[in-house]
N, C-alpha and C. Protein backbone atom coordinates (compact mmCIF):
# COMPACT_ATOMS: atom_id res chain seq x y z
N UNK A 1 0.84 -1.18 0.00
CA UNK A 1 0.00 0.00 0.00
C UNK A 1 0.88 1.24 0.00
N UNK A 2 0.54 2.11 -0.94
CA UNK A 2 1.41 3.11 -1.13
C UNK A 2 1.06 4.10 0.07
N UNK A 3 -0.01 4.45 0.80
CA UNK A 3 -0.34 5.33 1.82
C UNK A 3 0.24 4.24 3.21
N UNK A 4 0.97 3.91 3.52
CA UNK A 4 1.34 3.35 4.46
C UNK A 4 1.52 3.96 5.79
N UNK A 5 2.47 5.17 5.37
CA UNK A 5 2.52 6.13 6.27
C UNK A 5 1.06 6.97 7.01
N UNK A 6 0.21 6.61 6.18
CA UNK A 6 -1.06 6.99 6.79
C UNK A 6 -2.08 6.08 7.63
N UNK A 7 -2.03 6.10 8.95
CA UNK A 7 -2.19 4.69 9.74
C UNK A 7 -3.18 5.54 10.75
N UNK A 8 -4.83 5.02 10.56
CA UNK A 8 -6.04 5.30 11.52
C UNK A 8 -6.08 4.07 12.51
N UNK A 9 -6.27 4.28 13.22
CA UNK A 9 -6.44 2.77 14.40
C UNK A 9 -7.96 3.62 15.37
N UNK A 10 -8.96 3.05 15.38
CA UNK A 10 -9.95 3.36 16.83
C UNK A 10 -10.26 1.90 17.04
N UNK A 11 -9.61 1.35 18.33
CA UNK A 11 -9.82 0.49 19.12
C UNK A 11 -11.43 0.37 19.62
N UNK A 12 -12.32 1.29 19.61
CA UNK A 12 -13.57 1.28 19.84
C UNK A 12 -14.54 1.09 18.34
N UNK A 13 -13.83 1.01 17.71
CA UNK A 13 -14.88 0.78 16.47
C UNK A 13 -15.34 -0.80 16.35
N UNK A 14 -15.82 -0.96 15.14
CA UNK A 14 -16.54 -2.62 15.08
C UNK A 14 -16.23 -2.99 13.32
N UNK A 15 -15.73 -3.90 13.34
CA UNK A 15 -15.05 -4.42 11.67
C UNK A 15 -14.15 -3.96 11.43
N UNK A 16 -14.46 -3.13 9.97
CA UNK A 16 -13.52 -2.44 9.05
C UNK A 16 -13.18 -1.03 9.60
N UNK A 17 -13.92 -0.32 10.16
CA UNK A 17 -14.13 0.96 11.25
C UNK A 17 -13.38 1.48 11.63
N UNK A 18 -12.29 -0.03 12.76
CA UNK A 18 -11.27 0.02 13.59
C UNK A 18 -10.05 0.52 12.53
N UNK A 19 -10.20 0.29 11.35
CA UNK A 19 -8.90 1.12 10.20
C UNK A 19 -9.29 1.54 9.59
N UNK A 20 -10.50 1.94 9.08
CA UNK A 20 -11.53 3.00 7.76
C UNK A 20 -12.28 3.60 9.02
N UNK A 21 -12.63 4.70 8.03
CA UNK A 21 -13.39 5.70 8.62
C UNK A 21 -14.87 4.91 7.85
N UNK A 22 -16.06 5.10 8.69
CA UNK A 22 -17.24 4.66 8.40
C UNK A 22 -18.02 4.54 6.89
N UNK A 23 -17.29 5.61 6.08
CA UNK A 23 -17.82 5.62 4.70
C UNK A 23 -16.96 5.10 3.93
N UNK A 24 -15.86 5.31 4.24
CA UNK A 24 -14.36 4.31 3.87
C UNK A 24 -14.66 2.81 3.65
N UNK A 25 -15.00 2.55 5.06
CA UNK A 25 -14.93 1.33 5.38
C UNK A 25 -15.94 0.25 4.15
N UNK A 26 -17.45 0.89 4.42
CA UNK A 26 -17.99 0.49 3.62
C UNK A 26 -18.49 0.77 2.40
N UNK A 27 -17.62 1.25 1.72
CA UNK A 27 -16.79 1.32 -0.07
C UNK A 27 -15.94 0.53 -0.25
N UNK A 28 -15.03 0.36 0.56
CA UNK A 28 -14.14 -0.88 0.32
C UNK A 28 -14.88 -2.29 0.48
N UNK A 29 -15.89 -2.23 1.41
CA UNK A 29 -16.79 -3.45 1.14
C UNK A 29 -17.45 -3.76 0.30
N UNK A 30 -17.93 -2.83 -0.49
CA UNK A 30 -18.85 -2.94 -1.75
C UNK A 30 -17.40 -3.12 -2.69
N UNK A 31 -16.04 -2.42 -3.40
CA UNK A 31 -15.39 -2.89 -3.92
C UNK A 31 -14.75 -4.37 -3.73
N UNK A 32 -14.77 -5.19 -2.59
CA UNK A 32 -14.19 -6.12 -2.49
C UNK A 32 -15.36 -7.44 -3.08
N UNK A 33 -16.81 -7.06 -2.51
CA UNK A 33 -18.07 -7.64 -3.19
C UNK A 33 -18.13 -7.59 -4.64
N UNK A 34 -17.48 -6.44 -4.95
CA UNK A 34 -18.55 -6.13 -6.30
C UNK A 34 -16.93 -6.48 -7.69
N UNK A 35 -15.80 -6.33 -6.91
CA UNK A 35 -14.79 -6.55 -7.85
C UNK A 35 -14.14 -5.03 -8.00
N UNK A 36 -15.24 -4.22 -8.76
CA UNK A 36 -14.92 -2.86 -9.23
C UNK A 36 -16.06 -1.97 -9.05
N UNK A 37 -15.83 -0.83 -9.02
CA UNK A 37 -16.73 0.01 -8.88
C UNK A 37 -16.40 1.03 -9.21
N UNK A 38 -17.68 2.22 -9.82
CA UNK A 38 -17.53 3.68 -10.77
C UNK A 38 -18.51 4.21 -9.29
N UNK A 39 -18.41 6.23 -9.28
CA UNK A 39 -19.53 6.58 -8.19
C UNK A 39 -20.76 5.92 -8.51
N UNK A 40 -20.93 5.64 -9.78
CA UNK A 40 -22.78 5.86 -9.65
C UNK A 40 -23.04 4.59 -9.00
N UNK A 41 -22.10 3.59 -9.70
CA UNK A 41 -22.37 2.28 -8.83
C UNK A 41 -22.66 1.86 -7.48
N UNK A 42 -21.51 3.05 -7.07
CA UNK A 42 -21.44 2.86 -5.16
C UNK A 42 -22.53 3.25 -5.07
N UNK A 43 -23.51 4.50 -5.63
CA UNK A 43 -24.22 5.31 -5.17
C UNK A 43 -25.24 4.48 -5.18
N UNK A 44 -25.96 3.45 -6.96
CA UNK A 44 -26.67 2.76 -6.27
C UNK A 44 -26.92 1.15 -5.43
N UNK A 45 -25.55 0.89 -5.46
CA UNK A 45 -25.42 -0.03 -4.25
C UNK A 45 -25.90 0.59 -2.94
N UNK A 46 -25.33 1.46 -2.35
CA UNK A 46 -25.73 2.31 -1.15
C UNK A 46 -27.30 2.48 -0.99
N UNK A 47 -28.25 2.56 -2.15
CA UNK A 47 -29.05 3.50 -1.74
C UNK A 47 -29.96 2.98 -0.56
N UNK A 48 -30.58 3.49 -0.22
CA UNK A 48 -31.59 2.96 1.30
C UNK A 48 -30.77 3.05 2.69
N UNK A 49 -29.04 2.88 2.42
CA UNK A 49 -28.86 3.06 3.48
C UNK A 49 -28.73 4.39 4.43
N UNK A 50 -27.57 4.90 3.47
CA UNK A 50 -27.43 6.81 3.80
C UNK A 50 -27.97 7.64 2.74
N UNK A 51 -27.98 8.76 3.07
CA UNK A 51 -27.75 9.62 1.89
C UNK A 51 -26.51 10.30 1.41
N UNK A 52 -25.64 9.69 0.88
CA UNK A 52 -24.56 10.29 0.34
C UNK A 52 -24.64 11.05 -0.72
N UNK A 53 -23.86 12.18 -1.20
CA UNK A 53 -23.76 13.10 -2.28
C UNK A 53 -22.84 12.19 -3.19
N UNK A 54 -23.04 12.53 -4.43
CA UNK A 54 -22.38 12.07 -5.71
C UNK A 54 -21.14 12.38 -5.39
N UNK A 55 -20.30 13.71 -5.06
CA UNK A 55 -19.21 14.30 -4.46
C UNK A 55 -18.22 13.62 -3.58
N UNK A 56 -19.13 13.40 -2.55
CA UNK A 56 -18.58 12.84 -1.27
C UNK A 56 -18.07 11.29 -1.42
N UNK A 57 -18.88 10.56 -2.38
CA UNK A 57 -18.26 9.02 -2.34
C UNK A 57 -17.52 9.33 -3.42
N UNK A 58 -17.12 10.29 -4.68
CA UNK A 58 -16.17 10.71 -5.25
C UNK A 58 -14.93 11.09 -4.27
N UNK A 59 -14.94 11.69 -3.94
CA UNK A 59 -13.78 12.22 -3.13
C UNK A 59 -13.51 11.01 -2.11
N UNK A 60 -14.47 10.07 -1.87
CA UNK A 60 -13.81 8.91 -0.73
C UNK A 60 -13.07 8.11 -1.22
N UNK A 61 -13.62 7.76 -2.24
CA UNK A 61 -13.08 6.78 -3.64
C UNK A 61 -11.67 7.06 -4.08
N UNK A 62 -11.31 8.50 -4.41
CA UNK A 62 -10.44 8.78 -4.56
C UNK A 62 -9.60 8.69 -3.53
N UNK A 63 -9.99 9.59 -2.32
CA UNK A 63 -8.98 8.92 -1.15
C UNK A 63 -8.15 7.55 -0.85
N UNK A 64 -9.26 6.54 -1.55
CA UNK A 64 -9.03 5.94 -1.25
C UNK A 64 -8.05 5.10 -1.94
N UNK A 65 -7.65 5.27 -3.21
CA UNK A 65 -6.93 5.18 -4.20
C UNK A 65 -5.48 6.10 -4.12
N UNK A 66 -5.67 7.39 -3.64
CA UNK A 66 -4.27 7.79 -3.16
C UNK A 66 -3.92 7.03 -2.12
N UNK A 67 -4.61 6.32 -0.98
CA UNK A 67 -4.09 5.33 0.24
C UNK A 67 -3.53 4.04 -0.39
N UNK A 68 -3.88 3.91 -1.42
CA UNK A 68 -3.14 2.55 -2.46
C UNK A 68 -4.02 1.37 -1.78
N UNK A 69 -5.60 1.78 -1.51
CA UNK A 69 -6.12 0.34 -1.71
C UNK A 69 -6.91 0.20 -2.74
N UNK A 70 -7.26 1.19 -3.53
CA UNK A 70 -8.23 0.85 -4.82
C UNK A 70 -7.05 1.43 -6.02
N UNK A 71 -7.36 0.75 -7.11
CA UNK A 71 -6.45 1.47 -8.33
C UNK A 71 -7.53 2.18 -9.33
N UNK A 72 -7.17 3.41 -9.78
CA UNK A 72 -8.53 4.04 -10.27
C UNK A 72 -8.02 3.88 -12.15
N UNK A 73 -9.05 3.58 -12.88
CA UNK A 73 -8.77 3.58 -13.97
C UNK A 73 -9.81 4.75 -14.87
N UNK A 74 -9.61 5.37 -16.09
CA UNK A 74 -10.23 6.12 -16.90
C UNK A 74 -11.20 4.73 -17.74
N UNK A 75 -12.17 5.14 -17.79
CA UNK A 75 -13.24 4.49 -18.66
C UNK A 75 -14.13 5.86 -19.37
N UNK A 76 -14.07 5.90 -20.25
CA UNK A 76 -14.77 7.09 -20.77
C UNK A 76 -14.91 8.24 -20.50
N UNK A 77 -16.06 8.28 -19.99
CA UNK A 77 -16.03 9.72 -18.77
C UNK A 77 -15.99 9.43 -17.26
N UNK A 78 -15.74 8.30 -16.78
CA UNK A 78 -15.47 8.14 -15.60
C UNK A 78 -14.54 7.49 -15.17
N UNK A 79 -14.27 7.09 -13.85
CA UNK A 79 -13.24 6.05 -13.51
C UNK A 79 -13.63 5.05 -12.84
N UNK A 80 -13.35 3.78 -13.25
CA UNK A 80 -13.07 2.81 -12.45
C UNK A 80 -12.20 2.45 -11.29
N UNK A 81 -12.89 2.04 -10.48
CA UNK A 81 -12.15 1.91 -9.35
C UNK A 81 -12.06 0.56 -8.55
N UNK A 82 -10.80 -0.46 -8.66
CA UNK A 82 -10.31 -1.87 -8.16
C UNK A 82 -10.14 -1.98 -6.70
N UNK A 83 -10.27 -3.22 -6.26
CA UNK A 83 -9.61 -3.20 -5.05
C UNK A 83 -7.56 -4.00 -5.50
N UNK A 84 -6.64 -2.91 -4.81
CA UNK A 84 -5.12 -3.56 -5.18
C UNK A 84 -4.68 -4.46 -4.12
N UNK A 85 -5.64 -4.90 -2.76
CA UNK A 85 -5.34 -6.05 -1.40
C UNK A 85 -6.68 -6.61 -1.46
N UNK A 86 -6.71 -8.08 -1.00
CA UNK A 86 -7.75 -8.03 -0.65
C UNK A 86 -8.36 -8.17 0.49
N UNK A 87 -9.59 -8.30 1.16
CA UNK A 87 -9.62 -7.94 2.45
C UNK A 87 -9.03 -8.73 3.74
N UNK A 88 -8.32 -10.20 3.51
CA UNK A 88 -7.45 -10.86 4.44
C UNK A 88 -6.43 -10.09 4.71
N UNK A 89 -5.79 -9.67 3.44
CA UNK A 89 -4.52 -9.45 3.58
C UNK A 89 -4.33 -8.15 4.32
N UNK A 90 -5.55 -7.00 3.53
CA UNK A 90 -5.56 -5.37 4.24
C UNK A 90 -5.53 -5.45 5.47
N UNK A 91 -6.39 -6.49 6.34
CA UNK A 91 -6.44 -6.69 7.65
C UNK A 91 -5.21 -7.23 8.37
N UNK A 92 -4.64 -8.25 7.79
CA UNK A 92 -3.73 -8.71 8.36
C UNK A 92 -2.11 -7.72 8.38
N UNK A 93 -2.12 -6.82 7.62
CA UNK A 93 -1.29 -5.72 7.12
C UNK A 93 -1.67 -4.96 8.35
N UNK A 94 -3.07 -4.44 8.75
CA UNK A 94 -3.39 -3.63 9.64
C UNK A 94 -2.58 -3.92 10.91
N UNK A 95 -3.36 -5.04 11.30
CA UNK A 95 -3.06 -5.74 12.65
C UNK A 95 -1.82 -6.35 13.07
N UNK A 96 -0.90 -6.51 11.73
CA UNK A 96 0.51 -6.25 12.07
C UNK A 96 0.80 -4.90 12.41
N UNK A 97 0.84 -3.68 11.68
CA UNK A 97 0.78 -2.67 11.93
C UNK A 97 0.74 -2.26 13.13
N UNK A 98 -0.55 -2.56 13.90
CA UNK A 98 -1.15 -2.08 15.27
C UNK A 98 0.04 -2.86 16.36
N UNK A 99 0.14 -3.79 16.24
CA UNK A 99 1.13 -4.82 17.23
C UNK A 99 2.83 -4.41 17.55
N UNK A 100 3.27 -4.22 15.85
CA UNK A 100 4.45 -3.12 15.69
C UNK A 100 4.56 -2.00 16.56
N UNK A 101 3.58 -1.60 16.45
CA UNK A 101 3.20 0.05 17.28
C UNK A 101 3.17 -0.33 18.56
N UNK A 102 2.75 -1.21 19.06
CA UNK A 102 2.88 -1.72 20.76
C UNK A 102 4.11 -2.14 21.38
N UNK A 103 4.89 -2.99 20.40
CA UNK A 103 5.71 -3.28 20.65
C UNK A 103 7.06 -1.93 20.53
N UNK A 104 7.12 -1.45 20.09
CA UNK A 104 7.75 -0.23 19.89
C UNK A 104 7.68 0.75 21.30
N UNK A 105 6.25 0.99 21.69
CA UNK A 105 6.42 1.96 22.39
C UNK A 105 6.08 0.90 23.97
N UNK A 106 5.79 -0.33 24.04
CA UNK A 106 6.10 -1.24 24.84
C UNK A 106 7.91 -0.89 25.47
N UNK A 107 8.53 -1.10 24.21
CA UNK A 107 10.07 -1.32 24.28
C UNK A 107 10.54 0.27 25.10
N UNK A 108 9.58 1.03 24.74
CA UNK A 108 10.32 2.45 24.71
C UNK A 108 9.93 3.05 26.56
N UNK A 109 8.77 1.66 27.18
CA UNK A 109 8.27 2.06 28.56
C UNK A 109 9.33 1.59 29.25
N UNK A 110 9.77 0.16 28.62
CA UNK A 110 10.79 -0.18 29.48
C UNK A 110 11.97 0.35 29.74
């Protein structure tokens, strides 16, 4: 993952949460379900649940593709958007991550 250096952890969240932010989280669930995904797609996968703006899951999407877990491609007038991990591995990447970080500042109490 090319955003590596960019590391969310909330120990109080539930699933994907605990390392995505809530709209994050579940876009990457619909990309890992769905294979690929364009906004309108997310938008009408989503619908019934929130109300999201066309904008806002644009700009998440993208986020989320500068974090190097989706790869965005040009299709006409829009972009496609992949998942580049898939969700074992993102997790298991995480939760190494989180353990690293304990152990580090574990080392640094002693």
């Amino acid at each position: 993952m090319s955003g590596a250096n960019q590391f969310y952890f909330d120990p109080y969240a539930r699933d994907l949460e605990v390392f995505l932010g809530p709209t994050e989280a579940r876009l990457m669930e619909l990309a890992w379900e769905r294979g690929e995904l364009t906004v309108k797609k997310a938008l009408f996968y989503l619908q019934g649940e929130t109300d999201r703006a066309y904008t806002t899951v644009m700009t998440v999407l993208n986020r989320l593709a500068e974090k190097g877990l989706l790869r965005r491609r040009k299709s006409g007038r829009s972009f496609i958007y992949t998942p580049t991990i898939d969700r074992a591995a993102f997790l298991q990447k995480r939760v190494e991550g989180v353990l690293a970080c304990l152990r580090s500042n574990f080392k640094k109490l002693l």
